[in-house]
Protein backbone atom coordinates (compact mmCIF):
# COMPACT_ATOMS: atom_id res chain seq x y z
CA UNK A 1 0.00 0.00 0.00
CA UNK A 2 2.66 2.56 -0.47
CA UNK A 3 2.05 2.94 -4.00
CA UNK A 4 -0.52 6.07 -4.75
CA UNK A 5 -1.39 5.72 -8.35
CA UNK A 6 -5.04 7.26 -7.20
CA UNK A 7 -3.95 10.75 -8.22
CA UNK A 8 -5.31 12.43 -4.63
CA UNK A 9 -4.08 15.33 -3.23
CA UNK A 10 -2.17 14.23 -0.25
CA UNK A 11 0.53 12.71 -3.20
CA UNK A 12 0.33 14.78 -6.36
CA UNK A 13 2.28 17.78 -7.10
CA UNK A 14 -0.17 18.85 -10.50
CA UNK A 15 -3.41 21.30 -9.82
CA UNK A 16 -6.99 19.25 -10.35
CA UNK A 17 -8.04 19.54 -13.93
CA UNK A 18 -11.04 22.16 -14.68
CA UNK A 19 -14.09 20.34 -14.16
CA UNK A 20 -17.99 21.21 -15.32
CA UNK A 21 -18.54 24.59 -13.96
CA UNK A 22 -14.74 25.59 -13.96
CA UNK A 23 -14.09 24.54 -17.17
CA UNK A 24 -17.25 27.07 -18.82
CA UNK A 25 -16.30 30.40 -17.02
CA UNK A 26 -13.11 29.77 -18.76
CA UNK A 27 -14.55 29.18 -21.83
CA UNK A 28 -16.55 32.16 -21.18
CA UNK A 29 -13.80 34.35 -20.61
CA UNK A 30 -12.05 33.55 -23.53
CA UNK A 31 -15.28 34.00 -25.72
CA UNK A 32 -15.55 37.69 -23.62
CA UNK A 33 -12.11 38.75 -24.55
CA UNK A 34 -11.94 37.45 -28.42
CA UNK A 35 -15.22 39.53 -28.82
CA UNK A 36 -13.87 42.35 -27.38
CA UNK A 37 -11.07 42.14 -29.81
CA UNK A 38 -13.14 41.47 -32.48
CA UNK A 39 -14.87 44.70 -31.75
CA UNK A 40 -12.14 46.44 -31.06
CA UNK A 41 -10.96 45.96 -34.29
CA UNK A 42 -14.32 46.52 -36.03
CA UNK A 43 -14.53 49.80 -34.10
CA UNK A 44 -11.09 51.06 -35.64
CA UNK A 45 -12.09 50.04 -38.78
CA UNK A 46 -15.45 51.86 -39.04
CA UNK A 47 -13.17 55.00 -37.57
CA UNK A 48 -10.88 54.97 -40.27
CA UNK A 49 -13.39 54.56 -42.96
CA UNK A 50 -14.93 57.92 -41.49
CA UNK A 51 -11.67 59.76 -41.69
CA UNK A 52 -10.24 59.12 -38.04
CA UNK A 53 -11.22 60.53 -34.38
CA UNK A 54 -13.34 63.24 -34.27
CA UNK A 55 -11.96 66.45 -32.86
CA UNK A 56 -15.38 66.82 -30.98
CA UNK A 57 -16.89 70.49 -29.66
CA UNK A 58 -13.77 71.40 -28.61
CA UNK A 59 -10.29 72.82 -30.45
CA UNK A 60 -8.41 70.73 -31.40
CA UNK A 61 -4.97 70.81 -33.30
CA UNK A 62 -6.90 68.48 -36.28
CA UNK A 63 -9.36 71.25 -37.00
CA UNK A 64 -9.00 73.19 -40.01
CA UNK A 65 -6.86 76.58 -39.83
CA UNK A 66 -7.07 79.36 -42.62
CA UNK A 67 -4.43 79.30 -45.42
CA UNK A 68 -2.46 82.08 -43.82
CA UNK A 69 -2.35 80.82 -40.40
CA UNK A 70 -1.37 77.19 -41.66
CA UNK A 71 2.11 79.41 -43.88
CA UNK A 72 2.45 81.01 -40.89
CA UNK A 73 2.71 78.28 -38.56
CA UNK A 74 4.58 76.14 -41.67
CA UNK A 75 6.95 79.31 -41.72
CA UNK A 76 7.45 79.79 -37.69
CA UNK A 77 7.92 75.78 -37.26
CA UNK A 78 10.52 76.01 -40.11
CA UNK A 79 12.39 78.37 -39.09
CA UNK A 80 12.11 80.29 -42.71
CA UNK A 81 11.08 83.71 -41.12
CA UNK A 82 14.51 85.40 -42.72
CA UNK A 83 14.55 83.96 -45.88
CA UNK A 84 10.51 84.57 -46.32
CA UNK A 85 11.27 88.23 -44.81
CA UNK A 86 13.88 88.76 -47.40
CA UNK A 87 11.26 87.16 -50.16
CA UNK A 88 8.40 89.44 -49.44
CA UNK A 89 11.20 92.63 -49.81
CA UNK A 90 12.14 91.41 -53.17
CA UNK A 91 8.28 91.36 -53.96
CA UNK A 92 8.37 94.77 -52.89
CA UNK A 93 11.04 96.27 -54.14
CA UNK A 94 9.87 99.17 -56.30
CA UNK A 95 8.03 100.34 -53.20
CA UNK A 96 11.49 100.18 -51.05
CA UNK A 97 14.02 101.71 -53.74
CA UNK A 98 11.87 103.23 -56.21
CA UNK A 99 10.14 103.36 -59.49
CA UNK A 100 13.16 104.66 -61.39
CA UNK A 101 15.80 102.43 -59.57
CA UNK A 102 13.59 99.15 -59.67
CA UNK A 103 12.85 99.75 -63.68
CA UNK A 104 16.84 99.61 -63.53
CA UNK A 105 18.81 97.33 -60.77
CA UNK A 106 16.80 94.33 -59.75
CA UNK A 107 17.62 92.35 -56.75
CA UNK A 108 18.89 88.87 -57.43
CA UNK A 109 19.92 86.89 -54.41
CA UNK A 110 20.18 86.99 -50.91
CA UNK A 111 23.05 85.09 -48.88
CA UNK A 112 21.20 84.46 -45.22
CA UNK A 113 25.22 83.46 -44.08
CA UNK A 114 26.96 86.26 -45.01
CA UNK A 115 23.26 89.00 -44.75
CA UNK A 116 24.66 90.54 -47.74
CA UNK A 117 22.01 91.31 -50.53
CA UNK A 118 23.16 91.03 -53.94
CA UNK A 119 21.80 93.58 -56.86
CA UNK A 120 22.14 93.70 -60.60
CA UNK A 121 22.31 96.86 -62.42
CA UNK A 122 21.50 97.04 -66.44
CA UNK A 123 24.15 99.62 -66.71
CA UNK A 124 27.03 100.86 -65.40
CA UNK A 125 25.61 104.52 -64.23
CA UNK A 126 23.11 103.23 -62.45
CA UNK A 127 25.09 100.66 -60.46
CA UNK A 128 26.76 103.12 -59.37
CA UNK A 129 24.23 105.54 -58.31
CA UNK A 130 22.83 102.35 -56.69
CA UNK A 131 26.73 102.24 -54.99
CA UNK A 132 26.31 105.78 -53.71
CA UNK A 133 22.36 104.65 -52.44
CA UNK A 134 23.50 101.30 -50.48
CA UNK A 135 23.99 102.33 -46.71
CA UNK A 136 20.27 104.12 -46.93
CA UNK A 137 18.99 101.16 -48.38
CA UNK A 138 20.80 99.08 -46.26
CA UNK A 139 19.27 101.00 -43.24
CA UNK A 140 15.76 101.05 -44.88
CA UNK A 141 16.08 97.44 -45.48
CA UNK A 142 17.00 96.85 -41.60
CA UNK A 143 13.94 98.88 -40.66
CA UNK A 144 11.45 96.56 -42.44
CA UNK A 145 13.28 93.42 -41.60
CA UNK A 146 14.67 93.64 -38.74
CA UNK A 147 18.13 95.22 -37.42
CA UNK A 148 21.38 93.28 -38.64
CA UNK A 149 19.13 91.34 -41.18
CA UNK A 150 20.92 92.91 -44.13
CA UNK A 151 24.68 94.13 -43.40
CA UNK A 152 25.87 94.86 -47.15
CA UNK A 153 24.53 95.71 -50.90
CA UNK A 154 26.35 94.00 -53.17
CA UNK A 155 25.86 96.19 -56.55
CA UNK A 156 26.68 94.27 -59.71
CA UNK A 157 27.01 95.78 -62.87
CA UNK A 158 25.81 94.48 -66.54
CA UNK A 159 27.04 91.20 -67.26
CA UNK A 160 29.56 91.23 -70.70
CA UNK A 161 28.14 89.65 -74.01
CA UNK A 162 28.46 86.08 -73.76
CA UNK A 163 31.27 84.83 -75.73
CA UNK A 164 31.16 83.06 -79.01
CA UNK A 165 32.88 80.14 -79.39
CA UNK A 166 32.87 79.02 -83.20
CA UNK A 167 35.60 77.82 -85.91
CA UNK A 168 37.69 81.21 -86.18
CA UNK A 169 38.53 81.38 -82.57
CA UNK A 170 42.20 80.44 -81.21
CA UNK A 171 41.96 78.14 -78.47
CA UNK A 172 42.22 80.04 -75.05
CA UNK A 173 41.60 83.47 -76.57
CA UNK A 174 40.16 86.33 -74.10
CA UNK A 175 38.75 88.21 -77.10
CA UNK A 176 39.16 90.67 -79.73
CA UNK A 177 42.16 92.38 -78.33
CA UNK A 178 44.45 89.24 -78.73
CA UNK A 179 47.44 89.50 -80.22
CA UNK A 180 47.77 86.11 -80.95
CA UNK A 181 51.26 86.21 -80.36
């Protein structure tokens, strides 16, 4: 009689085996949670088929903004509040300089690095009554933008005719006043 192949509990290490009533609250628990899941997963579904969450009554940062308030933000988030600064003087340029100067020099770039604002002239006479004009532009330019955002006026003159290349010119010739020799 010291064998104990009965299976009680005074010898066995193992838990009783679900029995009857155990063993259907644990089929009802797992029927409970997989259709929870299920509609869960429905519910998501039938959100994102209606465009996502609603924002509700209240603001929200998914409403819809204006145009200019969503640049605005774009522009502030950015970081582009120079460069669009700088943009919007270009834009306005004959107002800053000038009906007579704008139909004349035109700005063409700005380096953000260096704050130096680079202008081309269609002749020489006027770049350099736009030489003579640069530290009250310069200042009038600083008023608008802000101070320090423009240190320098580069003034440019008109660019030479572009050079032909074709069958009568020497190789590395710098024009008609070689010598060739």
């Amino acid at each position: 009689m010291t064998e104990n192949t009965s299976g009680d509990a005074s010898g066995s290490s193992r838990p009783p085996e679900p029995s009857g009533v155990d063993l259907a609250r644990v089929a009802l628990r797992a029927a409970k949670e997989a259709a929870r899941a299920r509609g869960d997963a429905a519910q998501q579904k039938k959100q994102a088929r209606r465009g996502g969450l609603r924002s509700g009554a209240r603001a929200d940062g998914r409403d819809p903004m204006a145009l200019g308030s969503a640049i605005n933000r774009l522009i502030t988030e950015r970081g582009w509040e120079a460069p669009a600064a700088v943009g919007g003087v270009m834009g306005r340029w004959p107002q800053i300089v000038g009906e007579d100067v704008a139909k004349h020099c035109v700005p063409e770039k700005y380096d953000e690095d260096e704050r130096v604002l680079i202008v081309r002239c269609d002749s020489t006479a006027w770049a350099t009554n736009l030489r003579l004009l640069a530290p009250t532009l310069v200042a009038r330019l600083n008023e608008d933008l802000g101070h320090g955002r423009v240190k320098l006026i580069k003034v440019q003159g008109p660019g030479g005719p572009a050079r032909g290349y074709g069958p009568l010119r020497a190789p590395g010739s710098t024009g008609p006043g070689d010598t060739y020799g």
